[in-house]
C-alpha atoms as a PDB file:
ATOM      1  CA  UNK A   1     -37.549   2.880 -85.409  1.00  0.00           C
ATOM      2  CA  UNK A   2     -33.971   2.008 -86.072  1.00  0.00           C
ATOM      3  CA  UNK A   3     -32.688   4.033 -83.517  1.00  0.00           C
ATOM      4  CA  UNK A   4     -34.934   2.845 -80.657  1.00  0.00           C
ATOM      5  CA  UNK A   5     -33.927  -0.894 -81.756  1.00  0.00           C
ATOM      6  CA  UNK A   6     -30.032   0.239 -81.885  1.00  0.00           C
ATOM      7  CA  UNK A   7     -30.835   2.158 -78.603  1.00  0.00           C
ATOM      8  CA  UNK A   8     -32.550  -1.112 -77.390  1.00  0.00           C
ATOM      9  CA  UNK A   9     -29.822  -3.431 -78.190  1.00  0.00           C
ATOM     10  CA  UNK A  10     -26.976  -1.323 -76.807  1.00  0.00           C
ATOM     11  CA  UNK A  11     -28.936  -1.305 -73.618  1.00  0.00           C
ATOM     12  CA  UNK A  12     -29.077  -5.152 -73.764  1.00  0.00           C
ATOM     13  CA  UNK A  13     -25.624  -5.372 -74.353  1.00  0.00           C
ATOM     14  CA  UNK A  14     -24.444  -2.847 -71.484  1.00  0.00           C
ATOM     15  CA  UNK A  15     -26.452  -5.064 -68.704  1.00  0.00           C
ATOM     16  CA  UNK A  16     -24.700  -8.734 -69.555  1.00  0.00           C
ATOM     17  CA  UNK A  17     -21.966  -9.081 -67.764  1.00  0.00           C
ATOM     18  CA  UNK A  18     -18.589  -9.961 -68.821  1.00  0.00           C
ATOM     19  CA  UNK A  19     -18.057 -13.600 -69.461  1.00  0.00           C
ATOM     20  CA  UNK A  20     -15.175 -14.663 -66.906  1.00  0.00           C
ATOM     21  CA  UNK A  21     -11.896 -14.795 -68.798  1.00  0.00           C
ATOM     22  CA  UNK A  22     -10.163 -18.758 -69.166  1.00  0.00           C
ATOM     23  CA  UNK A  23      -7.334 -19.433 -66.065  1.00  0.00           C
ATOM     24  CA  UNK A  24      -5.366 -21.872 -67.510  1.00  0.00           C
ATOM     25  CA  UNK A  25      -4.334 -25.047 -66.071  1.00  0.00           C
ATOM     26  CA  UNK A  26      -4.710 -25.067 -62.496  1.00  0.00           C
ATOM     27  CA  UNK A  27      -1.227 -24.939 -61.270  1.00  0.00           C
ATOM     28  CA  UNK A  28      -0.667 -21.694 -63.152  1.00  0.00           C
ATOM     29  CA  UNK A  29      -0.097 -18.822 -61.747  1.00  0.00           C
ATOM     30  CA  UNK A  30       1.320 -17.033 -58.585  1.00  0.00           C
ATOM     31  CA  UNK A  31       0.440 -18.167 -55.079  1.00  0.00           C
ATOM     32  CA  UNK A  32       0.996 -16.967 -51.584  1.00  0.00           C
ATOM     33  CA  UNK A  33       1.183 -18.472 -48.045  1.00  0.00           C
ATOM     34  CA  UNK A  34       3.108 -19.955 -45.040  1.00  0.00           C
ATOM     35  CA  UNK A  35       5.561 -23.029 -43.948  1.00  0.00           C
ATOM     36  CA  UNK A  36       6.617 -23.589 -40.631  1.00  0.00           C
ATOM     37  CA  UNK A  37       6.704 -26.207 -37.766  1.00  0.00           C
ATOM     38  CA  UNK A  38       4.103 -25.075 -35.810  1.00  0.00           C
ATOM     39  CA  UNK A  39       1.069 -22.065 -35.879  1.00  0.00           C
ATOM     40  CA  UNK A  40       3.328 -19.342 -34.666  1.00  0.00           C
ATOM     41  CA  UNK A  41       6.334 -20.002 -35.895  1.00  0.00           C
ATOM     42  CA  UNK A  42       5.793 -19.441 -39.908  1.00  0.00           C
ATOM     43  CA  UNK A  43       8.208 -17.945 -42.887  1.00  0.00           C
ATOM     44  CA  UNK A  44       6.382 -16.562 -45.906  1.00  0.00           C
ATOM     45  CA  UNK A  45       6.269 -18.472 -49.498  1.00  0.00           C
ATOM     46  CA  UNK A  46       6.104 -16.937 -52.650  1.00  0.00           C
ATOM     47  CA  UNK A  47       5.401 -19.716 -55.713  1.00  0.00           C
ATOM     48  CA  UNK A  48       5.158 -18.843 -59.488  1.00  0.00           C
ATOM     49  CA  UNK A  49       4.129 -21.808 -61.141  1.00  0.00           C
ATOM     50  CA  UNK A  50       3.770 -22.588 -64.826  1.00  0.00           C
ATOM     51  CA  UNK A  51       2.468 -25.713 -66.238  1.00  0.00           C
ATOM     52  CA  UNK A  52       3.387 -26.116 -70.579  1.00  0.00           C
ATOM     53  CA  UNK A  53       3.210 -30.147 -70.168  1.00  0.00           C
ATOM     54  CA  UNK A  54       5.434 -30.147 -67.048  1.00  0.00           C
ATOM     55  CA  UNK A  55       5.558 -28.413 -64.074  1.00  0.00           C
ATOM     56  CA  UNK A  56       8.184 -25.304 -63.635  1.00  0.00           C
ATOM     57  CA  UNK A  57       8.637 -21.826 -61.648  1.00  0.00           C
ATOM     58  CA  UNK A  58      10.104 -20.522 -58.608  1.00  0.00           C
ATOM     59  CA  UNK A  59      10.552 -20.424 -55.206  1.00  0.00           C
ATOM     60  CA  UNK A  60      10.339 -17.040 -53.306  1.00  0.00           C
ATOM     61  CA  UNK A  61      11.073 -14.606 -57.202  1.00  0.00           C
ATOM     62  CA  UNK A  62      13.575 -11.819 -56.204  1.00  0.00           C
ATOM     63  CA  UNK A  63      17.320 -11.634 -55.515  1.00  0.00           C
ATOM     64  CA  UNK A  64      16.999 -14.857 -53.355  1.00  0.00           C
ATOM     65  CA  UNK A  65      14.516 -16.892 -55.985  1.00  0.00           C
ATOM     66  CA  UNK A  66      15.676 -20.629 -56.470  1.00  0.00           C
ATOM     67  CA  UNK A  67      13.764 -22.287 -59.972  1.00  0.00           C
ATOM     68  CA  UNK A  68      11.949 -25.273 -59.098  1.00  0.00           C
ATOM     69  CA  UNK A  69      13.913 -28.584 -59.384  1.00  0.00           C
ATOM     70  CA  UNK A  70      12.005 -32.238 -59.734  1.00  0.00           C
ATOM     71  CA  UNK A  71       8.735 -30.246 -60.007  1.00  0.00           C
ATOM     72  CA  UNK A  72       5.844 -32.973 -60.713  1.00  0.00           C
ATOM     73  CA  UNK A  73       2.012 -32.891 -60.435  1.00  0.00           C
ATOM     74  CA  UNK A  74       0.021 -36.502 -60.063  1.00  0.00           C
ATOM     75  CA  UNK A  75      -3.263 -35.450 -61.723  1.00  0.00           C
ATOM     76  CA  UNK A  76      -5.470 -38.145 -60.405  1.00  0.00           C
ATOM     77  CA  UNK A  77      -5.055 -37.044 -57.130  1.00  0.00           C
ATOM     78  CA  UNK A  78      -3.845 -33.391 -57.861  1.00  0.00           C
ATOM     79  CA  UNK A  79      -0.632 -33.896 -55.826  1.00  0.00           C
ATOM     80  CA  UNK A  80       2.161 -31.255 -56.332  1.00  0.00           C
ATOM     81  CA  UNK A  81       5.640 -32.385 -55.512  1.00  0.00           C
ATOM     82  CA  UNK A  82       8.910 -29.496 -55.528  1.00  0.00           C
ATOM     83  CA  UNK A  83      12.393 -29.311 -54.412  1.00  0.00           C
ATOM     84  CA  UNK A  84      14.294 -26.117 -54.698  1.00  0.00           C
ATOM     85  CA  UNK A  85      18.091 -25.640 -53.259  1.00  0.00           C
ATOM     86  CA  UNK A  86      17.823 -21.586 -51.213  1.00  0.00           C
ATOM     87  CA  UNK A  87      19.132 -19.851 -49.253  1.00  0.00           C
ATOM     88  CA  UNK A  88      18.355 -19.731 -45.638  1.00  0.00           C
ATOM     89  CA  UNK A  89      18.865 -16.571 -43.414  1.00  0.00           C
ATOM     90  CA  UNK A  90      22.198 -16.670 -42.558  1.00  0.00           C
ATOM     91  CA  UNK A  91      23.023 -17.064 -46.214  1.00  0.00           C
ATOM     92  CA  UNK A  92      23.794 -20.966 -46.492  1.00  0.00           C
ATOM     93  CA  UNK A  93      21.862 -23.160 -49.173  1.00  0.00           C
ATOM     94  CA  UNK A  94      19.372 -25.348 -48.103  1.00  0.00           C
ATOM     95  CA  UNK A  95      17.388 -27.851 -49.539  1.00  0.00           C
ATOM     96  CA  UNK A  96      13.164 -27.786 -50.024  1.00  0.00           C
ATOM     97  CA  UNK A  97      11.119 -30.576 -50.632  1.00  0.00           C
ATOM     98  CA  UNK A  98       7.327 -29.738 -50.503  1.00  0.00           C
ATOM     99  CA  UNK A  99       4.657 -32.152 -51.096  1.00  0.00           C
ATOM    100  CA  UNK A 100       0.991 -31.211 -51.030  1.00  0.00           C
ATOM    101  CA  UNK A 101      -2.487 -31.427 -52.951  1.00  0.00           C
ATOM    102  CA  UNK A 102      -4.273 -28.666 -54.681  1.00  0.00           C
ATOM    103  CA  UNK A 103      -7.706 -28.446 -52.552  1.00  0.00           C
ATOM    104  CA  UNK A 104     -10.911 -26.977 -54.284  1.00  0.00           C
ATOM    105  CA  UNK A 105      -9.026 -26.959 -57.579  1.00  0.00           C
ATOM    106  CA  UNK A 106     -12.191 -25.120 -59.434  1.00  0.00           C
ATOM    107  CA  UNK A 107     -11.915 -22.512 -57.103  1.00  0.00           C
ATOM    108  CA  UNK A 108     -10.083 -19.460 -58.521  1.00  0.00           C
ATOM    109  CA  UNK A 109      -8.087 -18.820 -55.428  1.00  0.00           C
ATOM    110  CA  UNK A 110      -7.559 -22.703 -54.768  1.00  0.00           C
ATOM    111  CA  UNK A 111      -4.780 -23.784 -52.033  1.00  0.00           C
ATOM    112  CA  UNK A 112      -2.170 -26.414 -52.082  1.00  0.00           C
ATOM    113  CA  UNK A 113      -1.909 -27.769 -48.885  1.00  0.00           C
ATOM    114  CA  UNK A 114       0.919 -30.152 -47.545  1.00  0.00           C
ATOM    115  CA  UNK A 115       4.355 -30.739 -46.112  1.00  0.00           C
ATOM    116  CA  UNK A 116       7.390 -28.873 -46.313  1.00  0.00           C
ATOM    117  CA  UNK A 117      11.032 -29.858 -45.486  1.00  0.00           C
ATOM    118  CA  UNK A 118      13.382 -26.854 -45.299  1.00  0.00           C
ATOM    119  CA  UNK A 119      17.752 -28.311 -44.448  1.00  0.00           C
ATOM    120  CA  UNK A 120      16.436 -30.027 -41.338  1.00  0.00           C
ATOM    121  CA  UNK A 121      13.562 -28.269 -40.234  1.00  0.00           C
ATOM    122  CA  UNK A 122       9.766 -29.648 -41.275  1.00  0.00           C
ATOM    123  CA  UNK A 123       6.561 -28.520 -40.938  1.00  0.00           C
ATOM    124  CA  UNK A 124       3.328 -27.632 -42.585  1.00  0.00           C
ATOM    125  CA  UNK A 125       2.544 -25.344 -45.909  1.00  0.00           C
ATOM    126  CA  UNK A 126      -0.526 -23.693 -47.437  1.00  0.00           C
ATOM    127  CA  UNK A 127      -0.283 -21.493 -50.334  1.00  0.00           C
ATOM    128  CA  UNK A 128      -3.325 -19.785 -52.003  1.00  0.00           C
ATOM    129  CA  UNK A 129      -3.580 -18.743 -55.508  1.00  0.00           C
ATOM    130  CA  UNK A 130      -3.914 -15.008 -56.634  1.00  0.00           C
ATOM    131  CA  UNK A 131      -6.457 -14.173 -59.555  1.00  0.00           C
END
């Protein structure tokens, strides 16, 4: 009888599925997407954020990553404001300001959505969250 019940329970056990795992806060993490000035014309973003109390990371990681300067996030409205100096193709620094929200933020692969100023060119941004 004690082996049917362990049987039993095992058997129990093997159907429940997994509890999802905690994400964190909901700027954490890395996150993919698009700038540019129009629909065509669009350059590819990279973002690793981290949020410990304030807001930190960078812009595009690699050789040509920049940290995340004057990072801030407005929690009633789930704003997310960045500057980051980079480089641009040609190899001269420019300077990023980005300012978006953070849409369906109890979505796991939520987006921030906003503007994005890159030296003197400006345009749109959306970034989605990886899991």
């Amino acid at each position: 009888m004690r082996a049917i019940t362990a049987l039993a329970l095992l058997a129990v056990l093997a159907m429940v599925a997994p509890a999802p795992a905690q994400e964190g806060h909901p700027l954490t993490g890395t996150w993919h997407g698009t700038w540019g000035p129009n629909a065509t014309d669009r350059t590819d973003v990279t973002l690793v954020m981290n949020w410990d109390g304030t807001l930190s990371g960078l812009l595009n990681p690699g050789l040509k990553s920049a940290k995340l300067e004057k990072a801030s996030l407005d929690a009633s409205n789930w704003g997310v404001h960045f500057e980051a100096d980079i480089k641009d193709k040609s190899g001269a620094m420019v300077h990023v300001v980005a300012d978006g929200k953070i849409e369906d933020v109890t979505y796991v692969h939520r987006a921030i959505i906003g503007t994005w100023t890159q030296g003197s060119a400006k345009g749109d941004f959306k970034v989605v969250r990886d899991n």
